[in-house]
C-alpha atoms as a PDB file:
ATOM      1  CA  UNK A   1      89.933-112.232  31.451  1.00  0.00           C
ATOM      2  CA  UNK A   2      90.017-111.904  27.707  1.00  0.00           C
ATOM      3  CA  UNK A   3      92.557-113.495  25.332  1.00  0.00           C
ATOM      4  CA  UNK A   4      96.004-111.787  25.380  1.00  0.00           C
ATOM      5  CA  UNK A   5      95.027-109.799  28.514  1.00  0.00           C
ATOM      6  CA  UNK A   6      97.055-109.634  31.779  1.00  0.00           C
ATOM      7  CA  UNK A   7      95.920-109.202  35.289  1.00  0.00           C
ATOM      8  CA  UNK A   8      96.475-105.681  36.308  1.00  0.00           C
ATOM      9  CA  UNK A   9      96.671-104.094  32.784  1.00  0.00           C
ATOM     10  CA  UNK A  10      94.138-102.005  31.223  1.00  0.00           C
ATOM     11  CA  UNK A  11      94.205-101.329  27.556  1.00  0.00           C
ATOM     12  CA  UNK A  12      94.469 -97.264  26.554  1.00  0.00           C
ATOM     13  CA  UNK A  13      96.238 -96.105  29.510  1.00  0.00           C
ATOM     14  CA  UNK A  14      99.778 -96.476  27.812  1.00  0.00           C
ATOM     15  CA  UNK A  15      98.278 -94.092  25.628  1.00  0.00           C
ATOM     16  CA  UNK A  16      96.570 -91.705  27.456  1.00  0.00           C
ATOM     17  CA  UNK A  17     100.404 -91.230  29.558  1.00  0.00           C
ATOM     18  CA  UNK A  18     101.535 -90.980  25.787  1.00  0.00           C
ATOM     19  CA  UNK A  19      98.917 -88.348  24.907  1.00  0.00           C
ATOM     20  CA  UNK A  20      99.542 -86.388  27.805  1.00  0.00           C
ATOM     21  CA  UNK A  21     103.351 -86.824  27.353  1.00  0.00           C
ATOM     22  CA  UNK A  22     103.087 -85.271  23.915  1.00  0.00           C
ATOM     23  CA  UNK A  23     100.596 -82.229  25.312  1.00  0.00           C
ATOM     24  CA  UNK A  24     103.418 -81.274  27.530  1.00  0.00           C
ATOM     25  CA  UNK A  25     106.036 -81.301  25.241  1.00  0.00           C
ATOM     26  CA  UNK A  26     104.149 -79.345  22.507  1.00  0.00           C
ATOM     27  CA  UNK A  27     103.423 -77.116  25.726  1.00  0.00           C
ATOM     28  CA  UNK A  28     106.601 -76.740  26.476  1.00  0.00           C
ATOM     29  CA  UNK A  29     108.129 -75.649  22.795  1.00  0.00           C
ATOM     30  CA  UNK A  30     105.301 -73.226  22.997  1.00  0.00           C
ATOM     31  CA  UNK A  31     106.818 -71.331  26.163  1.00  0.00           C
ATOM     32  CA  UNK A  32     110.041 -71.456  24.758  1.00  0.00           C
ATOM     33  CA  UNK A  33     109.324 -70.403  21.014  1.00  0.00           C
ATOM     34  CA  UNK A  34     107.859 -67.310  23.031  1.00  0.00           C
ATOM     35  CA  UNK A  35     110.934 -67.126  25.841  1.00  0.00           C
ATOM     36  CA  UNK A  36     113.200 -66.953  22.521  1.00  0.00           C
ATOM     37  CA  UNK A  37     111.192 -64.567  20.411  1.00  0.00           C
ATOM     38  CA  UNK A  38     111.224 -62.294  24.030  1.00  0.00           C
ATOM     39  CA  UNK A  39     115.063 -62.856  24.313  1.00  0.00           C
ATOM     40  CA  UNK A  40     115.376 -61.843  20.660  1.00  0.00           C
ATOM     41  CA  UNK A  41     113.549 -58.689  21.021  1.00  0.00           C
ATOM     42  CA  UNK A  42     115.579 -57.000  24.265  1.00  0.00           C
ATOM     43  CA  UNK A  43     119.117 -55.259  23.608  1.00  0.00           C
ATOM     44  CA  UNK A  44     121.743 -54.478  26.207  1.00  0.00           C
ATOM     45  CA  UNK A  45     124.262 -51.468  25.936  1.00  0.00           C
ATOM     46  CA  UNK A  46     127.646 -52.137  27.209  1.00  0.00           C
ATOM     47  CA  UNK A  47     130.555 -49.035  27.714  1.00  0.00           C
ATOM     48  CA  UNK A  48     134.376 -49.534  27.915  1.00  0.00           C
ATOM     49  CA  UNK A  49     137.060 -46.973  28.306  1.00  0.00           C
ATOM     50  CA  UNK A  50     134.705 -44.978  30.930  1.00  0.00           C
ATOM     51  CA  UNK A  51     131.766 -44.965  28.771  1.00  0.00           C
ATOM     52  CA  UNK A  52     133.877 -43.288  25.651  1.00  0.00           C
ATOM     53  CA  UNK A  53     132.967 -46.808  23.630  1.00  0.00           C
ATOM     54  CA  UNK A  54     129.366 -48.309  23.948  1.00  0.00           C
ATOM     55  CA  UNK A  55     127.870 -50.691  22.093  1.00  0.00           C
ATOM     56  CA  UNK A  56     124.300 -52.110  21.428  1.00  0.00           C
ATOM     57  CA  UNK A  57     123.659 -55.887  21.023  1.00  0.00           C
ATOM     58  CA  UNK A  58     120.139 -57.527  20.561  1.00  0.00           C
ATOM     59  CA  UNK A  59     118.975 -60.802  21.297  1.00  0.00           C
ATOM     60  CA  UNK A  60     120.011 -62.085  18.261  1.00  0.00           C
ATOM     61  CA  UNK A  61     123.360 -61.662  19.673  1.00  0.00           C
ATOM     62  CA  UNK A  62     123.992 -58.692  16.559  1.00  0.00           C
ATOM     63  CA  UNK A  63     125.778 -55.921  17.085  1.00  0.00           C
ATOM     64  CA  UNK A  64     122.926 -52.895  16.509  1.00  0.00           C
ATOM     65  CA  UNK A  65     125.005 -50.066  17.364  1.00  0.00           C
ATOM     66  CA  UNK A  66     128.556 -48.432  18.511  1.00  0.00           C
ATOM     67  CA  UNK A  67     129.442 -45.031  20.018  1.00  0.00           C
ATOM     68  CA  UNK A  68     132.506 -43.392  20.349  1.00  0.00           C
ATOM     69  CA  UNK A  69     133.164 -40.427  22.091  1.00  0.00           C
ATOM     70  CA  UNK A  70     135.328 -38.118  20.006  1.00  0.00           C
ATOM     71  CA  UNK A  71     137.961 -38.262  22.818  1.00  0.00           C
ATOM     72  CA  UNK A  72     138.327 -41.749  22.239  1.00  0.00           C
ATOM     73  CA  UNK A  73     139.497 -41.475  18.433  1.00  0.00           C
ATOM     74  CA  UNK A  74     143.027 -41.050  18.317  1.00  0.00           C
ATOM     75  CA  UNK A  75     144.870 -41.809  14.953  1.00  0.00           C
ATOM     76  CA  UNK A  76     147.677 -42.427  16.353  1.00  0.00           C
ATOM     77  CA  UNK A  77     146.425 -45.195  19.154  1.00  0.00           C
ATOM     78  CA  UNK A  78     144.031 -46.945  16.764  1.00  0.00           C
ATOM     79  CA  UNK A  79     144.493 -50.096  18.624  1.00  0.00           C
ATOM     80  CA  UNK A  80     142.975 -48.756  22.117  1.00  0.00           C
ATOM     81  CA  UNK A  81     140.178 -47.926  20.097  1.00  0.00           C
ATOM     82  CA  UNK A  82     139.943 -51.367  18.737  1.00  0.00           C
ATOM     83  CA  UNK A  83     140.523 -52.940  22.092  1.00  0.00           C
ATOM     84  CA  UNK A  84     137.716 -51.154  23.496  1.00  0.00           C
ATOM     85  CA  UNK A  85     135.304 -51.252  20.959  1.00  0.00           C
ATOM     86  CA  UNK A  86     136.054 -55.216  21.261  1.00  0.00           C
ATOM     87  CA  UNK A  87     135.936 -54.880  25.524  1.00  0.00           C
ATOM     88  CA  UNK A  88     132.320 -53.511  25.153  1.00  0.00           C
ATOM     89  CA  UNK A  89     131.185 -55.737  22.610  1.00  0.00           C
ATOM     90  CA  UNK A  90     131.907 -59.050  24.218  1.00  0.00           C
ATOM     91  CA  UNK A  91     130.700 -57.364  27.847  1.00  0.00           C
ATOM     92  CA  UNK A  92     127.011 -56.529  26.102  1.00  0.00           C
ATOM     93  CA  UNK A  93     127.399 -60.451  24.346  1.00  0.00           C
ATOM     94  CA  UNK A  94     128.147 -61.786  27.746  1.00  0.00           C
ATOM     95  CA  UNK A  95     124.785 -59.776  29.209  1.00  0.00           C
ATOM     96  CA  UNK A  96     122.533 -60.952  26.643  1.00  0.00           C
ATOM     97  CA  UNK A  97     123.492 -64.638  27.104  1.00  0.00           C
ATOM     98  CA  UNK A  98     123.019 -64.045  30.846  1.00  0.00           C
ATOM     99  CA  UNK A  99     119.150 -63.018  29.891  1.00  0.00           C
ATOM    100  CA  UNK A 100     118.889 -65.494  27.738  1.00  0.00           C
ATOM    101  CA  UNK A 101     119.955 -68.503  30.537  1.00  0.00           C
ATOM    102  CA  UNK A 102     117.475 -66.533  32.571  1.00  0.00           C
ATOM    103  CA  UNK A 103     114.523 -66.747  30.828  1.00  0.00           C
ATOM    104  CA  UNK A 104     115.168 -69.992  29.061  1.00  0.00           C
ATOM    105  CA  UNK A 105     115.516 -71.612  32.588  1.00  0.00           C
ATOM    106  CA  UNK A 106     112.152 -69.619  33.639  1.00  0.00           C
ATOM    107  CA  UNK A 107     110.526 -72.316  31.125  1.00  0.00           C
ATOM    108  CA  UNK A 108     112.864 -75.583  31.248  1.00  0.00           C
ATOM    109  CA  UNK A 109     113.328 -74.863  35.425  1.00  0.00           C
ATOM    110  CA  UNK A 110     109.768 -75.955  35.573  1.00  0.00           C
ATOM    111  CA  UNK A 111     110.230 -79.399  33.723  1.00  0.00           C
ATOM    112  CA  UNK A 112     112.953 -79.912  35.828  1.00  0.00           C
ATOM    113  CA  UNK A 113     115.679 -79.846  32.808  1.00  0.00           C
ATOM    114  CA  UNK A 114     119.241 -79.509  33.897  1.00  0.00           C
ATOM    115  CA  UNK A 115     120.324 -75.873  33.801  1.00  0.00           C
ATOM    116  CA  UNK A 116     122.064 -74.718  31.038  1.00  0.00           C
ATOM    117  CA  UNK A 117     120.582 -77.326  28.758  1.00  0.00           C
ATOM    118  CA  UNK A 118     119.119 -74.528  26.677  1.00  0.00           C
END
């Protein structure tokens, strides 16, 4: 056995578990660079009030667009309006972090990361 050397050990194979370590990882921020760029492109409509409000969201959790229904728009009850223009907007948030849990666990589920990590 060679100077320095220990039964049992072989020189390189810490590295090659390093190597393959780091191809797994780089893997990995590949699927999820594209599970986020796919999150960022869907939208989700939400409706409050019976559908007289709906609002768009993208992935990018902004708010793309509102519609009212002309019903809905009374001058003198401004603050239903506001209530349910604020109803559908946090119901179409709450549906685009849903799909975005989804597919972010579609990547970590299969490294065996905790859920919700991401």
């Amino acid at each position: 056995m060679g100077k320095g050397m220990k039964a049992g050990k072989r020189p390189g194979v810490k590295q090659n578990s390093q190597m393959a370590q780091m191809a797994q990882i780089q893997a990995m921020q590949k699927r999820m660079e594209e599970a986020q760029n796919a999150i960022e492109a869907k939208e989700t409509e939400a409706s409050a009030g019976g559908g007289a409000v709906s609002v768009k969201v993208n992935g990018k959790h902004e708010l793309v667009s509102v519609t009212l229904k002309p019903e809905v728009v009374d001058p003198d009850d401004i603050e239903m309006l506001q209530d349910l223009i604020v109803a559908a907007a946090n119901e179409a948030m709450r549906q685009i972090d849903e799909i975005s849990q989804q597919e972010m666990s579609k990547v970590t589920g299969s490294m065996g990361l905790p859920a919700g990590l991401f």
